[in-house]
C-alpha atoms as a PDB file:
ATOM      1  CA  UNK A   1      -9.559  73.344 -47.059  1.00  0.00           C
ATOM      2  CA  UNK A   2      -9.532  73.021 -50.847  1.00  0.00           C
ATOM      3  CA  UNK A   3      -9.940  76.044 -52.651  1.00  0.00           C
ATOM      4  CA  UNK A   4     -11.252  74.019 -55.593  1.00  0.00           C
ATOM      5  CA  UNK A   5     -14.045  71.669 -56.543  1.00  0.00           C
ATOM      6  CA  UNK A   6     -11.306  68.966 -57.896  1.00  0.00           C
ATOM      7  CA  UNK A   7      -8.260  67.548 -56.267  1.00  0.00           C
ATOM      8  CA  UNK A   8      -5.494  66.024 -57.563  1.00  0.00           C
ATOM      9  CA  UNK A   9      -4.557  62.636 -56.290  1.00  0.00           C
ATOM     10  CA  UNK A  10      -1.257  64.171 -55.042  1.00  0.00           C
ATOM     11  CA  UNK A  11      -3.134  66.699 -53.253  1.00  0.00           C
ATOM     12  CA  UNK A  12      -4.857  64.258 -51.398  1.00  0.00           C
ATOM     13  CA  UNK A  13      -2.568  61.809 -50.492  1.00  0.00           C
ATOM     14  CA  UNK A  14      -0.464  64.900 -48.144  1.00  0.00           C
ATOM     15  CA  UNK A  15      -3.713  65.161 -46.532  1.00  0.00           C
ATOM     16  CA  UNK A  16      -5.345  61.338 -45.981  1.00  0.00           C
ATOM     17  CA  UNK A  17      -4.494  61.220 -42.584  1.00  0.00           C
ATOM     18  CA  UNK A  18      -5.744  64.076 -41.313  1.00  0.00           C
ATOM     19  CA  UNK A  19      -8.511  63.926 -39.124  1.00  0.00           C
ATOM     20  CA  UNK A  20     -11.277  66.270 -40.727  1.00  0.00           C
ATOM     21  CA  UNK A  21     -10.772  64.406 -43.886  1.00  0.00           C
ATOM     22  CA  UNK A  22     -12.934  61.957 -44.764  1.00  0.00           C
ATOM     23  CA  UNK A  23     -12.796  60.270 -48.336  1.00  0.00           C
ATOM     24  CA  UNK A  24     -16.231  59.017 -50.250  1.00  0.00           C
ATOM     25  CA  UNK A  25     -16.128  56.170 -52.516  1.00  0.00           C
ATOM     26  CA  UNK A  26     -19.188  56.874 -54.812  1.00  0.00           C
ATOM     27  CA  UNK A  27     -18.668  54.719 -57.613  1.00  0.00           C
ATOM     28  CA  UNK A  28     -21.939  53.771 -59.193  1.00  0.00           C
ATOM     29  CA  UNK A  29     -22.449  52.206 -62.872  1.00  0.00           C
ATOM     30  CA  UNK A  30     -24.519  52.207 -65.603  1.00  0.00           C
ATOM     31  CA  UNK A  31     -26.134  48.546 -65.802  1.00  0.00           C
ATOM     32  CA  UNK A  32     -25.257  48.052 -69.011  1.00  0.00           C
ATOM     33  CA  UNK A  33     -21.038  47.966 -67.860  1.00  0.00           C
ATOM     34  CA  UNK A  34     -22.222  45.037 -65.621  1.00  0.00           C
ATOM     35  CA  UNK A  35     -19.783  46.394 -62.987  1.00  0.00           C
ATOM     36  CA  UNK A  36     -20.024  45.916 -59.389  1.00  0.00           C
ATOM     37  CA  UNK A  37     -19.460  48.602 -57.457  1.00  0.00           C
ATOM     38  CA  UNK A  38     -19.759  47.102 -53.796  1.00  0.00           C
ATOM     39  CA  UNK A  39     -17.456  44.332 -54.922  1.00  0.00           C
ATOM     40  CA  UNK A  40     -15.151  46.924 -56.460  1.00  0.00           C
ATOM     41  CA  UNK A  41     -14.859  48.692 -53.078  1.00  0.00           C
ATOM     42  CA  UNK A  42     -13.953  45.143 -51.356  1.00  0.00           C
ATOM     43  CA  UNK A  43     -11.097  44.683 -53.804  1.00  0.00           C
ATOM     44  CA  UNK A  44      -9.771  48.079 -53.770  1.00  0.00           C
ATOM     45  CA  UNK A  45     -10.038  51.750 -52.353  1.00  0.00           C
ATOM     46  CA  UNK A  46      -8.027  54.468 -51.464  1.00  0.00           C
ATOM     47  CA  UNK A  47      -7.293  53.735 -47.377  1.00  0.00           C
ATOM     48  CA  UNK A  48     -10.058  54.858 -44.982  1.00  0.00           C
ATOM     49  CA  UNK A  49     -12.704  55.385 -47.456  1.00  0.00           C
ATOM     50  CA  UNK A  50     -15.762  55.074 -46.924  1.00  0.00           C
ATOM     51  CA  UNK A  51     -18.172  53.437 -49.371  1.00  0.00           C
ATOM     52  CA  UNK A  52     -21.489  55.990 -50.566  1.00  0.00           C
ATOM     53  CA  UNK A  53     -24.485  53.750 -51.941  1.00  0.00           C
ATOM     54  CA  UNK A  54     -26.258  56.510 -54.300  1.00  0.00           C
ATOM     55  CA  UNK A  55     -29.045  54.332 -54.722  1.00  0.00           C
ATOM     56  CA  UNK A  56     -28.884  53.687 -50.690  1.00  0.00           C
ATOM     57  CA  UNK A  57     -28.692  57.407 -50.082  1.00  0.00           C
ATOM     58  CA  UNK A  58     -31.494  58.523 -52.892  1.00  0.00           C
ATOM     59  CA  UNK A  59     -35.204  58.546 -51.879  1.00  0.00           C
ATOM     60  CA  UNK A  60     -36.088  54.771 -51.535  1.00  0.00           C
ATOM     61  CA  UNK A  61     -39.523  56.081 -51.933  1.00  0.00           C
ATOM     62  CA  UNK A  62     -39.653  57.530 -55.028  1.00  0.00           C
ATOM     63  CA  UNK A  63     -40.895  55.235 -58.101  1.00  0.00           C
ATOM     64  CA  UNK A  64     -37.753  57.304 -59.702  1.00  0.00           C
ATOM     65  CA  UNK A  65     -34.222  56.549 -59.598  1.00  0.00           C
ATOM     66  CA  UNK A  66     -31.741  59.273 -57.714  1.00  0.00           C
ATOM     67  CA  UNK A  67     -34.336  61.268 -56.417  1.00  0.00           C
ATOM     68  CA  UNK A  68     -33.174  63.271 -53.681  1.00  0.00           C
ATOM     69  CA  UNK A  69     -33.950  62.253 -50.405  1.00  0.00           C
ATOM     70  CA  UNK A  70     -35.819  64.614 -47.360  1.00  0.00           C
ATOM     71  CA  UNK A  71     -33.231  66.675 -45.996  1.00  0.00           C
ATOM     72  CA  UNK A  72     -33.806  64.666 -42.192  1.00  0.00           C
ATOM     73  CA  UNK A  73     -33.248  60.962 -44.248  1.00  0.00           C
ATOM     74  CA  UNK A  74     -30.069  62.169 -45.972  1.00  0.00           C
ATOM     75  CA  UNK A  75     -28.292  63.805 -42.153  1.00  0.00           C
ATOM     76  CA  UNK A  76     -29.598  60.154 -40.859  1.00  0.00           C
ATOM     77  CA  UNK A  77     -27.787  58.076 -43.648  1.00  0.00           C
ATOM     78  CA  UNK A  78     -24.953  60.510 -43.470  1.00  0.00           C
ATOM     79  CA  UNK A  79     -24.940  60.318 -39.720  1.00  0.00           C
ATOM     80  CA  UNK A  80     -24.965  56.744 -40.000  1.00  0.00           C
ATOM     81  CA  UNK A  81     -21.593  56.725 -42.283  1.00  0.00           C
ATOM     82  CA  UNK A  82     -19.913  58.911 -39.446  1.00  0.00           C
ATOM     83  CA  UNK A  83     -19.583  62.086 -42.047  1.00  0.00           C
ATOM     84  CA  UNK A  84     -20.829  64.879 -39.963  1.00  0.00           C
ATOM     85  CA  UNK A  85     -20.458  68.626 -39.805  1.00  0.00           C
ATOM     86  CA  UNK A  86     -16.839  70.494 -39.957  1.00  0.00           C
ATOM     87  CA  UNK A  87     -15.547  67.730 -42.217  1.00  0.00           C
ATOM     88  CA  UNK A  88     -13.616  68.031 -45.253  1.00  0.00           C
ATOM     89  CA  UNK A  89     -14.888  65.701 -48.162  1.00  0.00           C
ATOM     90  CA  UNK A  90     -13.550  64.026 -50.946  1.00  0.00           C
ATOM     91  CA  UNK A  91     -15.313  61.926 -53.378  1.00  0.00           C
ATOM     92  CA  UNK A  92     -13.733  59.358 -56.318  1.00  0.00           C
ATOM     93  CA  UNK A  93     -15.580  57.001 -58.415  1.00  0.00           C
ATOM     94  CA  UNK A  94     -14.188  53.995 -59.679  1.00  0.00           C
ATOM     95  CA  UNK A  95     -14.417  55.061 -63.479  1.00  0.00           C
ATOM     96  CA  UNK A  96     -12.501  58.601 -63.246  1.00  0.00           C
ATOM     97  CA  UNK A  97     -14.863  61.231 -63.108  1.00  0.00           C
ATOM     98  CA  UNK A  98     -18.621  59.599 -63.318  1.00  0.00           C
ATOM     99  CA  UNK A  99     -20.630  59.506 -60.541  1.00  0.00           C
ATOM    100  CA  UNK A 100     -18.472  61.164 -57.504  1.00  0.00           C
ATOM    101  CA  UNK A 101     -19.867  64.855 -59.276  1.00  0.00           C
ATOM    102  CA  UNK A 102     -23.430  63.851 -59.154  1.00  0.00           C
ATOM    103  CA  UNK A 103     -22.013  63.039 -54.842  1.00  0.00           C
ATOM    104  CA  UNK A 104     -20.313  66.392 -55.123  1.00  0.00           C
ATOM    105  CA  UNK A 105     -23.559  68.337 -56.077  1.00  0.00           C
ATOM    106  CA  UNK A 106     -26.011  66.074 -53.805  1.00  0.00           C
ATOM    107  CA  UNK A 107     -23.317  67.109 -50.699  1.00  0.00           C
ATOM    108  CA  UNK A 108     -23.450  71.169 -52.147  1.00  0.00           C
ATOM    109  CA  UNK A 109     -27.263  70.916 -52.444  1.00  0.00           C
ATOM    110  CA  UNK A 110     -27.484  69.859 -48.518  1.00  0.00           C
ATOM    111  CA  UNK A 111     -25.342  72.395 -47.314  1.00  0.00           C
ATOM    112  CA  UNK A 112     -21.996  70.524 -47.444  1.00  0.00           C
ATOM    113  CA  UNK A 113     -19.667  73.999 -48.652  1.00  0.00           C
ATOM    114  CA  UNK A 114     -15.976  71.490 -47.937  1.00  0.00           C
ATOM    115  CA  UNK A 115     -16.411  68.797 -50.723  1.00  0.00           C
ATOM    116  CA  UNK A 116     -14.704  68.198 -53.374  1.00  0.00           C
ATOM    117  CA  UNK A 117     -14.096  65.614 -56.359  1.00  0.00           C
ATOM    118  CA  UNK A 118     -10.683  63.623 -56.985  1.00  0.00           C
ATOM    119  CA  UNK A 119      -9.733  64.597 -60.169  1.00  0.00           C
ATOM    120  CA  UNK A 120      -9.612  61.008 -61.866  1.00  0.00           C
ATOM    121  CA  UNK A 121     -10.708  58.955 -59.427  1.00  0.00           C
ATOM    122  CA  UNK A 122      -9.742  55.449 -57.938  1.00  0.00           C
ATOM    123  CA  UNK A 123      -7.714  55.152 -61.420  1.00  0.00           C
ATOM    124  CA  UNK A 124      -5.562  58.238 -61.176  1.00  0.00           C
ATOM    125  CA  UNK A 125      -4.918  57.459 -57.335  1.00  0.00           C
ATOM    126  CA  UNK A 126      -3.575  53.586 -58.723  1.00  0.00           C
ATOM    127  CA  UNK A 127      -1.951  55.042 -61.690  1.00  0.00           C
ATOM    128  CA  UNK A 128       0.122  57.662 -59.467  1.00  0.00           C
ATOM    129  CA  UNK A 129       1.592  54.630 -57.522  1.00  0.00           C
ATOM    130  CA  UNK A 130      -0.574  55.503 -54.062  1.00  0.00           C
ATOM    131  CA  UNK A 131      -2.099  52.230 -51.852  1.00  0.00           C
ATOM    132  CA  UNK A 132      -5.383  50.901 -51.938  1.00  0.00           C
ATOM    133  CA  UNK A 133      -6.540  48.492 -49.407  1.00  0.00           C
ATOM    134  CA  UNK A 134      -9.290  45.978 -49.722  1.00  0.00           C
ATOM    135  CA  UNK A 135     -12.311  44.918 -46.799  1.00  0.00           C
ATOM    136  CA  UNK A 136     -15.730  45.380 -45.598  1.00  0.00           C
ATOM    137  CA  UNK A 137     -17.186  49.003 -46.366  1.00  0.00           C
ATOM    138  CA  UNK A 138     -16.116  50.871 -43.650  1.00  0.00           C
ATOM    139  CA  UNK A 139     -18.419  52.915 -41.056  1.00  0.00           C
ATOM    140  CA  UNK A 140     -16.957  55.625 -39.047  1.00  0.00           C
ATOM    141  CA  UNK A 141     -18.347  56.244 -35.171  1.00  0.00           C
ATOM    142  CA  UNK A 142     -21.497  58.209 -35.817  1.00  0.00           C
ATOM    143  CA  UNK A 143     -21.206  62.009 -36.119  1.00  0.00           C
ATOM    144  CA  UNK A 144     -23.707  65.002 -35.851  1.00  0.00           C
ATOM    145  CA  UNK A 145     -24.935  65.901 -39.420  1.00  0.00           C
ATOM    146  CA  UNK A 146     -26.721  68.896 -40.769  1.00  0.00           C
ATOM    147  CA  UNK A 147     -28.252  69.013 -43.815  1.00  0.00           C
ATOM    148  CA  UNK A 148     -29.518  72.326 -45.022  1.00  0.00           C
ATOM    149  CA  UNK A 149     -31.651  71.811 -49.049  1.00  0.00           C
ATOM    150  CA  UNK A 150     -30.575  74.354 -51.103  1.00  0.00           C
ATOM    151  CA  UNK A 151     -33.962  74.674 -52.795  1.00  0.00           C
ATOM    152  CA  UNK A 152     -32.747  76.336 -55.561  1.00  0.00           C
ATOM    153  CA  UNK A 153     -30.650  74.162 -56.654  1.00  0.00           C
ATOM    154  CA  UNK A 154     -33.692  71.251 -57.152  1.00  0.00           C
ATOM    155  CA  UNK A 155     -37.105  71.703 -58.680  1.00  0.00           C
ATOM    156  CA  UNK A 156     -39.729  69.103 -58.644  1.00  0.00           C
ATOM    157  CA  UNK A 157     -42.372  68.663 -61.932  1.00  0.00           C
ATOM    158  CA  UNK A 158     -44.234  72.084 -60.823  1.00  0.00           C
ATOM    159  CA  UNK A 159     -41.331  73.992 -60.941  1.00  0.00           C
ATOM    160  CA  UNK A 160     -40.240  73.077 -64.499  1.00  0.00           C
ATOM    161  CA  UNK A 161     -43.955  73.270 -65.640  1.00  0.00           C
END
């Protein structure tokens, strides 16, 4: 759909009712900014999104943060969010441009080729004048997911040894 790996907030807003778009809210923080981004989400996000826990959606059981999860976990967590195959993605964070690229690449590295990034995120979308609307993070019915590991685009401690 997008010929590009970043939006603008005008591009998106022609497009947010569509129905093969779905829009990711993957704002994640650094502890240190004592920010909260499940809180944040409740308060405000762009209409319809749906909220992306990268710690939820990481490998729970690595002793590492942000490890990538086994490609069958990742289609069941995706599956469970209702993003499924033959969507178009977009993903903001709720600094600008943070952590919706490290979404962006997680989606390319599991075979997701219609993703892309909102160029600023939630505060480019506010700044431009478009709604937000404020709840519960939202689940969509569940969808069919397919998640194909680019192995190449990951290596483990062997591989950089």
């Amino acid at each position: 759909m997008a010929d590009t790996a970043l939006v603008s907030t005008e591009w998106l807003h022609q497009r947010l009712d569509a129905p093969d778009i779905v829009v990711l809210d993957a704002s994640w923080y650094l502890p240190a900014a004592g920010r909260d981004p499940e809180a944040e989400y409740r308060a405000a996000h762009i209409p319809g999104a749906v909220r992306f826990d990268i710690d939820a959606m990481s490998d729970t059981e690595s002793g590492l943060p942000h490890m990538m999860p086994r490609p069958e976990v990742f289609a069941s967590r995706m599956r469970a969010l209702g993003i499924g195959d033959g969507l178009h993605i977009v993903v903001y964070d709720g600094h600008g441009l943070f952590s919706a690229p490290r979404v962006w690449w997680m989606l390319r590295t599991f075979g997701v080729r219609d993703v892309c990034v909102l160029d600023g995120g939630l505060p480019a979308w506010v700044a431009a004048g478009y709604p937000t609307e404020e709840g519960e993070p939202r689940v969509r019915d569940r969808r069919h997911f397919t998640a194909r590991l680019d192995h190449g685009a990951v290596a483990d401690a062997a591989d950089v040894a």
